[in-house]
N, C-alpha and C. Protein backbone atom coordinates (compact mmCIF):
# COMPACT_ATOMS: atom_id res chain seq x y z
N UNK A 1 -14.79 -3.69 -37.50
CA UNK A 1 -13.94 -3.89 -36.33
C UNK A 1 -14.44 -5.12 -35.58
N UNK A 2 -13.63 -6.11 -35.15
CA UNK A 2 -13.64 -7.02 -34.31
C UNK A 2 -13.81 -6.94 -32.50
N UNK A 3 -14.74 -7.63 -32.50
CA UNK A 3 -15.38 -7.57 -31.00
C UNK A 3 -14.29 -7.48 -30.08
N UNK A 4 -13.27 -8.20 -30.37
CA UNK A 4 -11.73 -8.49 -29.26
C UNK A 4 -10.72 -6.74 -29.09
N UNK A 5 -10.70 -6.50 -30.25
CA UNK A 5 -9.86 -5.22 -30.54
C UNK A 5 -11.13 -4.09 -29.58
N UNK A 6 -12.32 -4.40 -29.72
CA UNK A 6 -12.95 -3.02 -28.47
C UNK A 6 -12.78 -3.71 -27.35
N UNK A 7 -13.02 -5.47 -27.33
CA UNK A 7 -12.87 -5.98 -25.80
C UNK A 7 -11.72 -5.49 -25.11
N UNK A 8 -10.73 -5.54 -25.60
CA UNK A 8 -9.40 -5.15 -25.11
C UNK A 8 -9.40 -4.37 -23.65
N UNK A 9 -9.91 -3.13 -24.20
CA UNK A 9 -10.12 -2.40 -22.90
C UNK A 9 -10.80 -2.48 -21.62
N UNK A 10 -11.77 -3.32 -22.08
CA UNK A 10 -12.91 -3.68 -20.88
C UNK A 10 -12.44 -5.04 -20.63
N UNK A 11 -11.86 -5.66 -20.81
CA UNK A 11 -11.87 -7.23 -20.22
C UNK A 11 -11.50 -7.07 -18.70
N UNK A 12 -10.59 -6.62 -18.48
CA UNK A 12 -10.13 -6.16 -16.99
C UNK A 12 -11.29 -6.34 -15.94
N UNK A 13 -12.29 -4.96 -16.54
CA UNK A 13 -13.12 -4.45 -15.38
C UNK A 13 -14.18 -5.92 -15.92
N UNK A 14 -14.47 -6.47 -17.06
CA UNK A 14 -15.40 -7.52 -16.74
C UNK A 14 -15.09 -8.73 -15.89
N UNK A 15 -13.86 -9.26 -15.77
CA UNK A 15 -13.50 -10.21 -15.38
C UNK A 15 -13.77 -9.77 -13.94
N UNK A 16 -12.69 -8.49 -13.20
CA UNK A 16 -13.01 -8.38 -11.88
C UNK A 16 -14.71 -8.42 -11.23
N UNK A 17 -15.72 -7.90 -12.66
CA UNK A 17 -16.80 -7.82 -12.12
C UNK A 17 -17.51 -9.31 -11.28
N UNK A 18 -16.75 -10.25 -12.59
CA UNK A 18 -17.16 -11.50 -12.07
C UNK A 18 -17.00 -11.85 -10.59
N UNK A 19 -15.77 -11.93 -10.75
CA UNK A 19 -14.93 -12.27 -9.70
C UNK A 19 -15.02 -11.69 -7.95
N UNK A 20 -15.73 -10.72 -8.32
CA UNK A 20 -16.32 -9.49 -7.06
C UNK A 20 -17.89 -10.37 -6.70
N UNK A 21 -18.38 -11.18 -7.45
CA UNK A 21 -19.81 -11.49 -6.98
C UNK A 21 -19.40 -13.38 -6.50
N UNK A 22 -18.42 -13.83 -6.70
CA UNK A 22 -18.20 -14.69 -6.39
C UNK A 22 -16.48 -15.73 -6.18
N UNK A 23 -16.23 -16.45 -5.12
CA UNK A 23 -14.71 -17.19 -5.82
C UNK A 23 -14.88 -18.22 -7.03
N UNK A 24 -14.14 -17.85 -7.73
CA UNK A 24 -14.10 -18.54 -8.97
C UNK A 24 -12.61 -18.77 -9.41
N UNK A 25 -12.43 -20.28 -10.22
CA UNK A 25 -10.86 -20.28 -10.83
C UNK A 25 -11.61 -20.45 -12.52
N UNK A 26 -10.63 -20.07 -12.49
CA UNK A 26 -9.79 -19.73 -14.06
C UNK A 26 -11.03 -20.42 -14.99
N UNK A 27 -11.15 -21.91 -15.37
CA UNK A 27 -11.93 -22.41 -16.00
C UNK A 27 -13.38 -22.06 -15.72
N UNK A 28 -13.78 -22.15 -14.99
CA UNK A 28 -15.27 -21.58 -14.31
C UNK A 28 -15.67 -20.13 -14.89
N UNK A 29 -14.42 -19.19 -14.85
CA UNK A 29 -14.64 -17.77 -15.60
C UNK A 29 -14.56 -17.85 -17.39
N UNK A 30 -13.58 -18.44 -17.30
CA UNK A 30 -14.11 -18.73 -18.88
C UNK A 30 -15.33 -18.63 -19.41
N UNK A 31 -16.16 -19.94 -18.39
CA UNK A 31 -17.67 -20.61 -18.99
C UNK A 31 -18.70 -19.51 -19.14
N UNK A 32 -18.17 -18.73 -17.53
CA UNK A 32 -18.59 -17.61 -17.16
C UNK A 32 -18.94 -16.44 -18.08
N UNK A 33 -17.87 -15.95 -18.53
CA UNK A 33 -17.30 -15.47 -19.69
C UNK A 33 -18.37 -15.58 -20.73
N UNK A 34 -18.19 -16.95 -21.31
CA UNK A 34 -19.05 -17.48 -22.42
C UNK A 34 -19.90 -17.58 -22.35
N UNK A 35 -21.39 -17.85 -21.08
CA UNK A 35 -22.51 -17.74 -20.75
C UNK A 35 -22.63 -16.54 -20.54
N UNK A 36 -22.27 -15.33 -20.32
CA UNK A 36 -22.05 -13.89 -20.53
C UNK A 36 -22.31 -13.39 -22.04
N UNK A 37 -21.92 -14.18 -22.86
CA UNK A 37 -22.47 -13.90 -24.49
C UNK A 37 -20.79 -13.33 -24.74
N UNK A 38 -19.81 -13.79 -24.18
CA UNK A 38 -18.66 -13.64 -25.23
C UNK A 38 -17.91 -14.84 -25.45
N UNK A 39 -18.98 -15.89 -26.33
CA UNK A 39 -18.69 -17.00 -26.91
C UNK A 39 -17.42 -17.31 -27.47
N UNK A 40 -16.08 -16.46 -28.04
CA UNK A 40 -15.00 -16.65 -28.36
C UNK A 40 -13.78 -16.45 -27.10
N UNK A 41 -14.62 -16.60 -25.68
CA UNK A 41 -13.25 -16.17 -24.83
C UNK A 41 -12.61 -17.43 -24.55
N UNK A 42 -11.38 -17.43 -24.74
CA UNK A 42 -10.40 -18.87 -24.34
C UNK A 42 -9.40 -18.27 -23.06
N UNK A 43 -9.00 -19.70 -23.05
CA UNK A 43 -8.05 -19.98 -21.33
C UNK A 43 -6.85 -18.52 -21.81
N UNK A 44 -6.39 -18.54 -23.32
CA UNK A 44 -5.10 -18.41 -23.19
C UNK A 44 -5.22 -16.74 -23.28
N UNK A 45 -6.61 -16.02 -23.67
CA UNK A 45 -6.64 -14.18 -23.04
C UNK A 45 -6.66 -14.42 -21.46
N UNK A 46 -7.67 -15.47 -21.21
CA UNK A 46 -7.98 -15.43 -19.46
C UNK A 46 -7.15 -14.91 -18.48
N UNK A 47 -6.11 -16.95 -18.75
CA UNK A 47 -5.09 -16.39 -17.88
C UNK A 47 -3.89 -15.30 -17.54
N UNK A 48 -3.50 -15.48 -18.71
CA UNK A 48 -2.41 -13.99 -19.05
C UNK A 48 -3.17 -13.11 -17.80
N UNK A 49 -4.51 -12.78 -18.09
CA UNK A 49 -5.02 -11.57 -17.38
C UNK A 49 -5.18 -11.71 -15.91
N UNK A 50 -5.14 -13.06 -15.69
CA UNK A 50 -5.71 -13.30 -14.39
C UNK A 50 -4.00 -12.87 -13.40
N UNK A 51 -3.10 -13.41 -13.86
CA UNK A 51 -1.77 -13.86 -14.03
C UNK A 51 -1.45 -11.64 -13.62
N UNK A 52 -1.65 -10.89 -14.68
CA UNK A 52 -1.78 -9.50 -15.07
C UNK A 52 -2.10 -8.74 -13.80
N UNK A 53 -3.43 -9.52 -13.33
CA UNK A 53 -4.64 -8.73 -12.23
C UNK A 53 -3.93 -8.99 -10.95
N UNK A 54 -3.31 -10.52 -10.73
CA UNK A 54 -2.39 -10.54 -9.37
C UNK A 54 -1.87 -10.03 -9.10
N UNK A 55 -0.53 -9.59 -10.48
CA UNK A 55 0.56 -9.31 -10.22
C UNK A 55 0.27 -7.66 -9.78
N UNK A 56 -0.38 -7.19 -10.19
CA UNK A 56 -0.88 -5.48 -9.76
C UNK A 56 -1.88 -5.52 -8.32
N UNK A 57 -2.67 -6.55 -8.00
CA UNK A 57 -2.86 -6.83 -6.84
C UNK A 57 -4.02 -6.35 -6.33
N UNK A 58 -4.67 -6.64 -7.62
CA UNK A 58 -5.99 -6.82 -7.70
C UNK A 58 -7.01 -7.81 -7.60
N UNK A 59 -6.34 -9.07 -7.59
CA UNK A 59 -6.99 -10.13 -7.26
C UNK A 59 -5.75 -10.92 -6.27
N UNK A 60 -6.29 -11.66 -5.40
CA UNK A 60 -5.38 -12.77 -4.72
C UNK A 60 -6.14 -14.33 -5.10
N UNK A 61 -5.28 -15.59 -4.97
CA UNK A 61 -5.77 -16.46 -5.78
C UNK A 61 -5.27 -17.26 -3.92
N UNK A 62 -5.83 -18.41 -3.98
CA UNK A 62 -5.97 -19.69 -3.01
C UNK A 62 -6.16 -21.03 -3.63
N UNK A 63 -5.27 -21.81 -4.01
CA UNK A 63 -5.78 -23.44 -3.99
C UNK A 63 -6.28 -23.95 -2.77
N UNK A 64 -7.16 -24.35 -3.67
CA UNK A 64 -8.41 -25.48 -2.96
C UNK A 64 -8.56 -26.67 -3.28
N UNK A 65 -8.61 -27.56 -2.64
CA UNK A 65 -8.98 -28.93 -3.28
C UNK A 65 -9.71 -29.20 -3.93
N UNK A 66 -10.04 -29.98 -5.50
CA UNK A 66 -11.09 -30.07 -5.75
C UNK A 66 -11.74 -31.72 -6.14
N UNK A 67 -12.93 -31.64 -6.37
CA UNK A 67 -13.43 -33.19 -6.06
C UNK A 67 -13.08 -33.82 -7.17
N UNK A 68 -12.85 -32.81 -8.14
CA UNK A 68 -12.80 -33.63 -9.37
C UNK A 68 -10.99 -34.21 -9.96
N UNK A 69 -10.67 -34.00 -8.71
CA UNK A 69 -8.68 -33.46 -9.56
C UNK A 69 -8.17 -32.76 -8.43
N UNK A 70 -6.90 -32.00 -9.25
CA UNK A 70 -6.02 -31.67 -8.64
C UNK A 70 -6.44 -30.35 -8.09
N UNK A 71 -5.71 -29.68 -7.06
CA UNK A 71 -6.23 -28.27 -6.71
C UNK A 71 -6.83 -27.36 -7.42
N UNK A 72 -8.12 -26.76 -7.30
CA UNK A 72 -8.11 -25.49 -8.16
C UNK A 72 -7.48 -23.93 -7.45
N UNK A 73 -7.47 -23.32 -8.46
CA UNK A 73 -6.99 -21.81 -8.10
C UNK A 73 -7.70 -20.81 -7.97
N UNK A 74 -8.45 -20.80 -6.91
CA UNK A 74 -9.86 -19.72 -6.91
C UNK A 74 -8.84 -17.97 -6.75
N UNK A 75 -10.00 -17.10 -7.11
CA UNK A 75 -9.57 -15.85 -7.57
C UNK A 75 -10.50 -15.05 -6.68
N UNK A 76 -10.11 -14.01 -6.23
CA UNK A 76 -10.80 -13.20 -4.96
C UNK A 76 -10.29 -11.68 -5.34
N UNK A 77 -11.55 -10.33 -5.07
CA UNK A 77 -11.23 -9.50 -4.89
C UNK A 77 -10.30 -9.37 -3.65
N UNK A 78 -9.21 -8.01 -4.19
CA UNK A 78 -8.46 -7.46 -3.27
C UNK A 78 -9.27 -6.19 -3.00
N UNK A 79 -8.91 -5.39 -1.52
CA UNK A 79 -9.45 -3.75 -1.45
C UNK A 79 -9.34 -3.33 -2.66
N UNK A 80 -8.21 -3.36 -3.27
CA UNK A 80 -7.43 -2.31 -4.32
C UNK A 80 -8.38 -2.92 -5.69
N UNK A 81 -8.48 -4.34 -5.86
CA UNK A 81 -9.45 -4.76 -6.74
C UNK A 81 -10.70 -4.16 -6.55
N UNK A 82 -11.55 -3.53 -5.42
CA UNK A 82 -12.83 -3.02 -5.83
C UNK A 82 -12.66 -1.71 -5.89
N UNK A 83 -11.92 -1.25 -5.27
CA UNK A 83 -11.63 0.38 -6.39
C UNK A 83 -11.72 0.70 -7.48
N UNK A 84 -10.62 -0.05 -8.22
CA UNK A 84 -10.41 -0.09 -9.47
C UNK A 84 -11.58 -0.01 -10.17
N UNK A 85 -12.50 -1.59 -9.76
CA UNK A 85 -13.64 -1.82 -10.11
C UNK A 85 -14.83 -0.97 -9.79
N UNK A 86 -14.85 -0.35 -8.70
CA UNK A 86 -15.80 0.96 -9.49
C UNK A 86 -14.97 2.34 -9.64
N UNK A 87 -13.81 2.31 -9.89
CA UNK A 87 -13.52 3.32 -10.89
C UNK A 87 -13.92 2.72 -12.35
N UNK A 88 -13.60 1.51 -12.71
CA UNK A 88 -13.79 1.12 -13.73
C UNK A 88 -15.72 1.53 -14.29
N UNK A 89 -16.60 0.96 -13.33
CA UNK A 89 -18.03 1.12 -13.81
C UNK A 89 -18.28 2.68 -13.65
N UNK A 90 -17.70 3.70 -12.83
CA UNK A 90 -18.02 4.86 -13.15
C UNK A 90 -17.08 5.59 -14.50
N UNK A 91 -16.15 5.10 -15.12
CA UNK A 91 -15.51 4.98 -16.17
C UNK A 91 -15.95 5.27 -17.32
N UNK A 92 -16.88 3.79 -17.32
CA UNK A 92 -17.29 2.76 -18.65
C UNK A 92 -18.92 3.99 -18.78
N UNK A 93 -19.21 4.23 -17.38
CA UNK A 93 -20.78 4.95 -17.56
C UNK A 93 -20.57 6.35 -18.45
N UNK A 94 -19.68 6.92 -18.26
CA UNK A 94 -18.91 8.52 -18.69
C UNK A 94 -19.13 7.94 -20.56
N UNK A 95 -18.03 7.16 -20.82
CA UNK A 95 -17.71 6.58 -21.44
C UNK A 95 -19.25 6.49 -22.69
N UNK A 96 -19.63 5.57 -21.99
CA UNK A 96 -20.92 5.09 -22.76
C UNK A 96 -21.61 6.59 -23.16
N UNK A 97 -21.83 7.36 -22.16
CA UNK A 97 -22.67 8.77 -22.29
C UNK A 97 -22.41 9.67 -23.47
N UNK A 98 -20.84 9.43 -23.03
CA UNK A 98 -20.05 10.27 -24.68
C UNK A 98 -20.66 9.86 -25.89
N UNK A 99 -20.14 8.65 -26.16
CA UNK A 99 -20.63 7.74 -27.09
C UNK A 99 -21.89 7.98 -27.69
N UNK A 100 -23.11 7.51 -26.81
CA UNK A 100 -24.41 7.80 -27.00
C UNK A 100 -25.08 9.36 -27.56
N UNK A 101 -24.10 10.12 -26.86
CA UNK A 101 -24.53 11.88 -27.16
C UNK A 101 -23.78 12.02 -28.72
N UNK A 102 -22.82 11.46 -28.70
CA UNK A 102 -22.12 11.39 -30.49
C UNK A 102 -22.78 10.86 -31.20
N UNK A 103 -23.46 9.30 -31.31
CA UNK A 103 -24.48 8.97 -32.12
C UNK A 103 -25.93 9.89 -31.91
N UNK A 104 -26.38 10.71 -31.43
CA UNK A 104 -27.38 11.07 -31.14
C UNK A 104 -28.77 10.63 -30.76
N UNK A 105 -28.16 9.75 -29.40
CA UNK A 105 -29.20 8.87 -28.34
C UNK A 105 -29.54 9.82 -27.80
């Protein structure tokens, strides 16, 4: 099985995790992303999701000027975004426990 087909489910709560410790746009989470050790993440899962996370209203986004170019689009927890997000890490912990007690950790 391919790393993307289990990512599936967790990308959500990783991205918001990012995004909860700092403002960040789109390209920056990527790198983010990829200095995170998931070396195959591109713009075109990102945005969809980022695009996904607004529209449910979990993140709110702000252009900002940037030095290098044209506006960037920084990304910000909403209330409803850190709920989620620790429903999500008390989730993933359940989750993992199952898991671990099935392999016999």
């Amino acid at each position: 099985m391919k790393e993307t087909q289990m990512l599936k489910g967790v990308l959500d709560g990783c991205v918001l995790q990012i995004i909860s410790q700092k403002e960040i746009y789109g390209y920056e989470l990527v790198q983010e992303l990829r200095n995170q050790g998931f070396e195959n993440m591109v713009g075109g899962t990102v945005y969809p999701l980022l695009q996904k996370l607004e529209k449910n209203s979990l993140i709110l986004s702000q252009n900002k000027p940037s030095p290098d170019g044209p506006d960037r689009k920084y990304f910000y927890l909403t209330d409803q975004g850190k709920a989620y997000l620790e429903d999500f890490w008390s989730q993933w912990t359940e989750l993992v426990q199952k898991v671990q007690r099935l392999k016999g950790e």
